[in-house]
Protein backbone atom coordinates (compact mmCIF):
# COMPACT_ATOMS: atom_id res chain seq x y z
CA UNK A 1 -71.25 -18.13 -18.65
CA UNK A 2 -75.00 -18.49 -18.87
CA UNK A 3 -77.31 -15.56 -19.13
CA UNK A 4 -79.27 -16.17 -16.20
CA UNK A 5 -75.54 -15.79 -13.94
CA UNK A 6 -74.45 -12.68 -14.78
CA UNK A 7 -75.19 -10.83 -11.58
CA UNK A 8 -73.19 -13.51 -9.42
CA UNK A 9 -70.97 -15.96 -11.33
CA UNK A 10 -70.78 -19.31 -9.71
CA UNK A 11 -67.66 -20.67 -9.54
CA UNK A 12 -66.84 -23.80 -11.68
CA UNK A 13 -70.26 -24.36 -12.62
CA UNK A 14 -69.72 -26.70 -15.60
CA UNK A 15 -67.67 -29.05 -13.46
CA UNK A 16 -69.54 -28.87 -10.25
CA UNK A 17 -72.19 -30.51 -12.55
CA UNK A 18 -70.51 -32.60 -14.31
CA UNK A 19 -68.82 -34.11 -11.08
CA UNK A 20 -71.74 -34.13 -8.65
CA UNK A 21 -74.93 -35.35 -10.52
CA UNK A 22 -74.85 -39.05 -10.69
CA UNK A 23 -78.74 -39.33 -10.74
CA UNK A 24 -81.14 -36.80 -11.86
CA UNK A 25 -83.95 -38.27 -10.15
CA UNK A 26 -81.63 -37.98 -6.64
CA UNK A 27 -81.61 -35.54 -3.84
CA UNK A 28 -79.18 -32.94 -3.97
CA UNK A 29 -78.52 -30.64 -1.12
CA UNK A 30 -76.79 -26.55 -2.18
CA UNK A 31 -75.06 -25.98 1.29
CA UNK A 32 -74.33 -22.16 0.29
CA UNK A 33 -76.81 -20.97 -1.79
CA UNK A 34 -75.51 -17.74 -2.21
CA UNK A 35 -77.23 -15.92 -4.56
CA UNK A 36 -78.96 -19.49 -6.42
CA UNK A 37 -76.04 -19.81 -9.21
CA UNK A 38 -75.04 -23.65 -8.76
CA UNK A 39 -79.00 -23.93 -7.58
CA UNK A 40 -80.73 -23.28 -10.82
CA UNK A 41 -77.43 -25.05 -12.88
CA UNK A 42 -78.04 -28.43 -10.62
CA UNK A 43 -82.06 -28.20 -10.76
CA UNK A 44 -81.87 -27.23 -14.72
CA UNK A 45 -80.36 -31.28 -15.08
CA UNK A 46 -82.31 -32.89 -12.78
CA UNK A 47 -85.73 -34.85 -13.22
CA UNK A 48 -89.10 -33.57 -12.08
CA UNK A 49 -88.67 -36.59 -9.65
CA UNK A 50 -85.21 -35.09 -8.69
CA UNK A 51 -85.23 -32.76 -5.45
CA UNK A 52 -82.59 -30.16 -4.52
CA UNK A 53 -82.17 -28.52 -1.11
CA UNK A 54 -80.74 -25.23 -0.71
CA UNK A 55 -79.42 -23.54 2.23
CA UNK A 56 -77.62 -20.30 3.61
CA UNK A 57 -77.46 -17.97 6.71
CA UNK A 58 -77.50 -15.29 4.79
CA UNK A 59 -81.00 -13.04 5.07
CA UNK A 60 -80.00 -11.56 1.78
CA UNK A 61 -79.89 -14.87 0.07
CA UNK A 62 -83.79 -15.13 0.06
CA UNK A 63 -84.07 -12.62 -2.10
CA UNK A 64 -83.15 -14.91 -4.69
CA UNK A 65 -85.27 -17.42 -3.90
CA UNK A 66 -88.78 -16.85 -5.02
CA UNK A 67 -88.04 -16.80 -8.69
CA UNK A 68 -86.27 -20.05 -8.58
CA UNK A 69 -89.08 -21.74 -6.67
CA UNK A 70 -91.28 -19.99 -8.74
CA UNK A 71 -89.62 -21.71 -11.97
CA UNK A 72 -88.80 -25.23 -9.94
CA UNK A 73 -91.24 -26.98 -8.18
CA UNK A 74 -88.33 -29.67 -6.44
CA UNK A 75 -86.61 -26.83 -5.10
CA UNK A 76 -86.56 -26.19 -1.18
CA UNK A 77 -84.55 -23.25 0.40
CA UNK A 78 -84.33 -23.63 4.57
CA UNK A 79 -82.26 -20.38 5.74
CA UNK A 80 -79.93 -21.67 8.05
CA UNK A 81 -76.65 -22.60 8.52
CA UNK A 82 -74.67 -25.44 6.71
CA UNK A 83 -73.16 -27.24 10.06
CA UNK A 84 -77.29 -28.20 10.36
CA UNK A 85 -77.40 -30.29 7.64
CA UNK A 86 -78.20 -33.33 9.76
CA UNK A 87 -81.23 -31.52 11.31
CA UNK A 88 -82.44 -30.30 8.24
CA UNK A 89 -82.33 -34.15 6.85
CA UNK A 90 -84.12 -34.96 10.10
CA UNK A 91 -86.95 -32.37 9.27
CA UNK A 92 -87.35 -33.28 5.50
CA UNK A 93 -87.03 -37.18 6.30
CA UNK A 94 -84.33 -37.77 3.70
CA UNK A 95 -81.49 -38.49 5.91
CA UNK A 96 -78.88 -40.72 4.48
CA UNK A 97 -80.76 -40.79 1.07
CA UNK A 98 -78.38 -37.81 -0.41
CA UNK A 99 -77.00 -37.95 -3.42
CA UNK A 100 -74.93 -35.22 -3.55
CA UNK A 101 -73.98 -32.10 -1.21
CA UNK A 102 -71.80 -28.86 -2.26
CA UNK A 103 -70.21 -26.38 -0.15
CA UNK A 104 -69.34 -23.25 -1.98
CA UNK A 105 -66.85 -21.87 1.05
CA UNK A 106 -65.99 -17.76 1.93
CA UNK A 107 -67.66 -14.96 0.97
CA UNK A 108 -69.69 -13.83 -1.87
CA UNK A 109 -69.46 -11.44 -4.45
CA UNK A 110 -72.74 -9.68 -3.71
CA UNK A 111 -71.39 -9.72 0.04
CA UNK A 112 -67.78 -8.67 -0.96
CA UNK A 113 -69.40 -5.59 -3.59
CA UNK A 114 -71.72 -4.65 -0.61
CA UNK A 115 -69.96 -1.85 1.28
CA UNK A 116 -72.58 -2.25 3.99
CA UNK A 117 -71.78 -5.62 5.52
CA UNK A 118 -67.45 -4.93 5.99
CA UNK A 119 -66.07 -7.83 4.44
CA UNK A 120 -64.56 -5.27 1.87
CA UNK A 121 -61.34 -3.43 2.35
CA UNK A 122 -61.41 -1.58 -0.53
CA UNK A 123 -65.08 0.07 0.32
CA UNK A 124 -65.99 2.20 3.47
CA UNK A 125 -68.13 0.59 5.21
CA UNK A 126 -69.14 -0.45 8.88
CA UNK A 127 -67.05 -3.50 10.11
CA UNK A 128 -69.31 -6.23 10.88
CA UNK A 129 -68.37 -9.37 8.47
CA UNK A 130 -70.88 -11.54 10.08
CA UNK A 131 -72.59 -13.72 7.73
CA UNK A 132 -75.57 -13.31 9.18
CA UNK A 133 -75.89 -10.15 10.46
CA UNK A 134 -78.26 -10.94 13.11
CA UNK A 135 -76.55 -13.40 14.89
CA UNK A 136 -73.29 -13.07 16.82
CA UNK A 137 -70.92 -10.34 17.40
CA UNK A 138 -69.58 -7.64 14.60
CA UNK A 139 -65.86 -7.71 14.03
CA UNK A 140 -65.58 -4.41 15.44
CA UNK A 141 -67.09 -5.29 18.42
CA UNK A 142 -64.90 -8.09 19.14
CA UNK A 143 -61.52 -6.07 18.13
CA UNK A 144 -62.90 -3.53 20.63
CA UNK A 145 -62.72 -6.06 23.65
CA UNK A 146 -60.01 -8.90 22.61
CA UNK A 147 -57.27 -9.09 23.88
CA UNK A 148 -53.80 -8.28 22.08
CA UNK A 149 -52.32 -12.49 22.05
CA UNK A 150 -56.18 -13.39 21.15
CA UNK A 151 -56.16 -11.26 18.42
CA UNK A 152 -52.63 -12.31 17.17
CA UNK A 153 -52.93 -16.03 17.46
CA UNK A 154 -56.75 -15.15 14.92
CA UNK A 155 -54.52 -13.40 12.50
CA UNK A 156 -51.87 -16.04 12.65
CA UNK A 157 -54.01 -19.50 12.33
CA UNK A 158 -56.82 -17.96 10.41
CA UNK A 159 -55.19 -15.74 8.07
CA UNK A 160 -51.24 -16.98 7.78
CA UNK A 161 -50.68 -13.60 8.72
CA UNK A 162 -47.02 -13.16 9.08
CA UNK A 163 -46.87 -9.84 10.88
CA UNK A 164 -49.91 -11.12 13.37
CA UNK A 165 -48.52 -9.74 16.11
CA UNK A 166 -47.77 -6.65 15.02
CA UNK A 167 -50.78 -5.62 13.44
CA UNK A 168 -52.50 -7.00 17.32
CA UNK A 169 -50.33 -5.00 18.78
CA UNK A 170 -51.21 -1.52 17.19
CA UNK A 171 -54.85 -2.06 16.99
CA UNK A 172 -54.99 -2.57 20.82
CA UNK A 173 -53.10 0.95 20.72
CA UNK A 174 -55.10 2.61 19.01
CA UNK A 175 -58.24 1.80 19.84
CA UNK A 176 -57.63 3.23 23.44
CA UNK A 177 -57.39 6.56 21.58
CA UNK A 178 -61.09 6.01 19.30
CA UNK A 179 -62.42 2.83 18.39
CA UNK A 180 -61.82 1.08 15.06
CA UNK A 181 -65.18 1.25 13.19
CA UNK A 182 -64.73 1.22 9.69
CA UNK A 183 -63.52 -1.44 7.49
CA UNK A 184 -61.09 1.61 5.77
CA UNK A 185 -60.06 2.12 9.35
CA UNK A 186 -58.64 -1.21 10.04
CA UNK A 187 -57.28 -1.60 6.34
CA UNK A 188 -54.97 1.39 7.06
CA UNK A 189 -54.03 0.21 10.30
CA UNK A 190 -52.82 -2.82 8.83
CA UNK A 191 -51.33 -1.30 6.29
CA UNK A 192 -48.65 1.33 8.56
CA UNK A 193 -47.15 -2.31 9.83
CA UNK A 194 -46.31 -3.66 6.44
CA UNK A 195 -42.57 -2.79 6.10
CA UNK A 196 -42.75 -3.44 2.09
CA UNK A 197 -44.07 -1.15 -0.07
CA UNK A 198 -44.33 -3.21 -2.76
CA UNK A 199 -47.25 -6.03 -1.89
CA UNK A 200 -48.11 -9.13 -4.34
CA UNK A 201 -51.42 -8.64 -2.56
CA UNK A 202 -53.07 -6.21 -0.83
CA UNK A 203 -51.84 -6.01 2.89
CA UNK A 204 -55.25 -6.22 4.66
CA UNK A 205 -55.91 -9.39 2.48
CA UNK A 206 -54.74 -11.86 5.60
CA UNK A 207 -55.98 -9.81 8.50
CA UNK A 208 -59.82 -9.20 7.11
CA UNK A 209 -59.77 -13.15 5.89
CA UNK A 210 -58.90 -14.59 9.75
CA UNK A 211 -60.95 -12.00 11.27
CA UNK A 212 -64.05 -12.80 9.04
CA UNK A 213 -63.43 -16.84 9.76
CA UNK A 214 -63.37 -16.09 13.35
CA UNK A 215 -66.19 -13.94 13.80
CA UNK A 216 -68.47 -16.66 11.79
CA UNK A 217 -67.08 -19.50 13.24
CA UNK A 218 -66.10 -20.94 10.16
CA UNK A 219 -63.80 -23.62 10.72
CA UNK A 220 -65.94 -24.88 13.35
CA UNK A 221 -69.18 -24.95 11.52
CA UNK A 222 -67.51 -26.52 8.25
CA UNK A 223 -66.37 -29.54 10.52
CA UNK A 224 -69.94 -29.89 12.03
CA UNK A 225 -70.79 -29.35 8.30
CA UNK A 226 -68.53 -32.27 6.85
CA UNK A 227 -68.75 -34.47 9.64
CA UNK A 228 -72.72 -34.04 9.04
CA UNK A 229 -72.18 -34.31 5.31
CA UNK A 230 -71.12 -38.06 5.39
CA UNK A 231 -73.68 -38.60 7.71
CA UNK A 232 -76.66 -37.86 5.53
CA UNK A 233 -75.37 -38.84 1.95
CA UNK A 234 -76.08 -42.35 1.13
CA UNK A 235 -73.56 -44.79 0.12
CA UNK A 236 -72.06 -43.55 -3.31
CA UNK A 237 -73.17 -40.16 -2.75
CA UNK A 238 -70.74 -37.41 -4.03
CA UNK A 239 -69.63 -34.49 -1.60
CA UNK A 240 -68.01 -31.17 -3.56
CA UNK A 241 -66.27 -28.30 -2.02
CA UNK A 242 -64.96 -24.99 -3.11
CA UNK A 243 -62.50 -23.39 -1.48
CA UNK A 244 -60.76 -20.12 -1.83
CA UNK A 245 -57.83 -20.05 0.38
CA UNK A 246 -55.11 -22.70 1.53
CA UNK A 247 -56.56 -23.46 4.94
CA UNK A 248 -60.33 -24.09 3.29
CA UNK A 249 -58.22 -26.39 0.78
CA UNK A 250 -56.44 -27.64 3.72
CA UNK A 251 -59.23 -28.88 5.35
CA UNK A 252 -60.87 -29.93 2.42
CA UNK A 253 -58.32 -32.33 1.59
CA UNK A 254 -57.45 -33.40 5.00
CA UNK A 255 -60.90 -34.52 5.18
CA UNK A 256 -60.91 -36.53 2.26
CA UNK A 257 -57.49 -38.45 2.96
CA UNK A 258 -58.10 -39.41 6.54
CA UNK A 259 -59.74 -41.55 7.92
CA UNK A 260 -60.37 -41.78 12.18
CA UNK A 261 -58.65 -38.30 12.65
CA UNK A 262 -59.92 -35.06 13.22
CA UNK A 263 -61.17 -32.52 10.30
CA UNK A 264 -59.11 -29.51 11.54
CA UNK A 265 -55.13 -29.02 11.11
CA UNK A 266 -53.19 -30.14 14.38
CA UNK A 267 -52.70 -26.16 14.91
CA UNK A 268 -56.64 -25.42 15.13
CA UNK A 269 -57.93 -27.95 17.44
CA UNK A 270 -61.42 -26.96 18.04
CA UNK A 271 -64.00 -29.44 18.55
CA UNK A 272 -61.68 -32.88 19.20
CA UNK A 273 -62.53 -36.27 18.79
CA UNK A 274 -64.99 -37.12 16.25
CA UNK A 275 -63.43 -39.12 13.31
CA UNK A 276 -63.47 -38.25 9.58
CA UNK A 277 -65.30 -39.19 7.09
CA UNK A 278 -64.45 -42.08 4.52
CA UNK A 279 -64.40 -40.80 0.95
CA UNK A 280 -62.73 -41.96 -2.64
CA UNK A 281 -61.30 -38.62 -4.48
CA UNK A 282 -62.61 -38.89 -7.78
CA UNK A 283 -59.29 -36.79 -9.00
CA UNK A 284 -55.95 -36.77 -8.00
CA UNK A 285 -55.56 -33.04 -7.72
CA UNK A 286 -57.87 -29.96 -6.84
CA UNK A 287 -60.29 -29.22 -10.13
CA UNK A 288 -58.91 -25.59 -10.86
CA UNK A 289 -60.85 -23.19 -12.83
CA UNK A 290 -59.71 -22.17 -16.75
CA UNK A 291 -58.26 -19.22 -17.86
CA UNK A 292 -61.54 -18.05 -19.87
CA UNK A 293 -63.00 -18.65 -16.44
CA UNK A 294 -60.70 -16.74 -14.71
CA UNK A 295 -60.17 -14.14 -17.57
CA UNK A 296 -64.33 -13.71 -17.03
CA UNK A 297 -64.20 -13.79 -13.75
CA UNK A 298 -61.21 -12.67 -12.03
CA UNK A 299 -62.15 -13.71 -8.77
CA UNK A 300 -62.20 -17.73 -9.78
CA UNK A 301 -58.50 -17.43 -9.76
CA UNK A 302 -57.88 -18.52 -6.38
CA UNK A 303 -60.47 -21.40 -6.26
CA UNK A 304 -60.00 -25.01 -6.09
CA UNK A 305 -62.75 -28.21 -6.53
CA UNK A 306 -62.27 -31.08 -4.14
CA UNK A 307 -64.78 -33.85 -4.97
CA UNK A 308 -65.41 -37.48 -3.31
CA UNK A 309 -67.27 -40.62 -3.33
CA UNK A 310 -68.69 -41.67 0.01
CA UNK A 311 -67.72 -45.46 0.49
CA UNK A 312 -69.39 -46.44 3.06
């Protein structure tokens, strides 16, 4: 891994590259900048000429961003969120002249090692998970007032939770008696309705996933984001995502195989009608990452590189 990374190791750098520069005087769009990783690797091979566009939700994630623009001249960062990539094409007038987008899905580390913003079960911390933590409601806030089938049917479709309903059904218990607060709180919670003691992974793994998705609106902005996504690149241009958990994956590869059906899986039918995008996989399977990889960083284990060809 390259010096400059060491901080925050992007996932599958070398073949992110590899797969999703096809002109280095094109314009390439980072749809989760993160903390600039696959930024500076894509703007270190492309031509003065060559223009990337960065974005992210995250307030945190401009902190990384003066140094790079500092060192790149063809580098634009717009902090918002990746389901308005068509606006943002709108505003910069390069709308269906892209010639390559990536989408970098879940959390990152800096977010995950950050006690502060809850997405961590293994830290105390306040449980908000929002991506943006000035926009929307906290996950504590919404386990405070959803109701116990709600709550379920999020741990269930967003998580593969297999005891969904009854982890809802003791945190509606017990947060009559004080409410759940912490992210500690709600990983112990989850973990008194496990009836295994031995777990492959940790038990609060599921639950902390759907509730995340849900209080970000994941799914729903990654459609908008897709559906967007073939919009704006031009014909030929190449369309990358990283996912880190089968229902990412799922819709990553839906998207990619079908053509004039919806985005989502038939059992998360959220915005309807709008068809899917036409695309040519450029492999047959998922790009996984290699064992140095994963041996250097552990958490690339679970993630998986989807890339297409827009045909038309």
């Amino acid at each position: 891994m390259n010096e400059g990374f060491n901080e925050h190791q992007p996932v599958l750098l070398h073949e992110v590259v590899k797969y999703l520069i096809t002109d280095k005087n094109g314009i390439y769009i980072d749809a989760t900048f993160g903390r600039g990783g696959h930024s500076q690797a894509i703007l270190a091979e492309l031509s003065a000429t060559g223009r990337l566009i960065a974005l992210d939700q995250d307030p945190q994630a401009q902190n990384k961003v003066k140094n790079i623009a500092e060192k790149f001249k063809n580098f634009k960062f717009v902090a918002i969120n990746f389901a308005e990539i068509e606006h943002v094409c709108q505003e910069l007038d390069c709308y269906g002249e892209i010639s390559g987008i990536l989408f970098d899905l879940g959390v990152s580390s800096p977010q995950l090692d950050e006690a502060k913003r809850g997405f961590s079960f293994l830290k105390q911390g306040p449980l908000d998970m929002r991506m943006n933590p000035n926009a929307g409601i906290s996950a504590a806030a919404w386990l405070a007032k959803a109701r116990e089938n709600e709550i379920a049917w999020v741990l269930k479709n967003y998580g593969e939770e297999r005891f969904a309903k009854r982890i809802a059904r003791a945190i509606v218990k017990l947060r009559d008696n004080e409410p759940i607060a912490t992210t500690l709180q709600l990983a112990e919670i989850i973990k008194k309705q496990y009836p295994n003691k031995h777990y492959k992974i940790n038990p609060a793994t599921r639950t902390f996933q759907a509730i995340r998705i849900f209080v970000n609106r994941e799914l729903e902005n990654l459609e908008k984001g897709l559906l967007a996504a073939h919009r704006v690149l031009k014909k030929g241009g190449r369309l990358a995502i990283i996912s880190f958990h089968s229902l990412e994956d799922k819709i990553a590869k839906h998207f990619f195989a079908s053509y004039g059906k919806t985005v989502l899986p038939k059992q998360i039918p959220i915005l309807g009608k709008e068809t899917a995008a036409n695309f040519s996989p450029l492999t047959k399977k998922a790009v996984l990452p290699s064992h140095e990889e994963i041996m250097q960083n552990p958490r690339s284990r679970s993630a998986k590189l989807r890339i297409a060809e827009k045909r038309k």
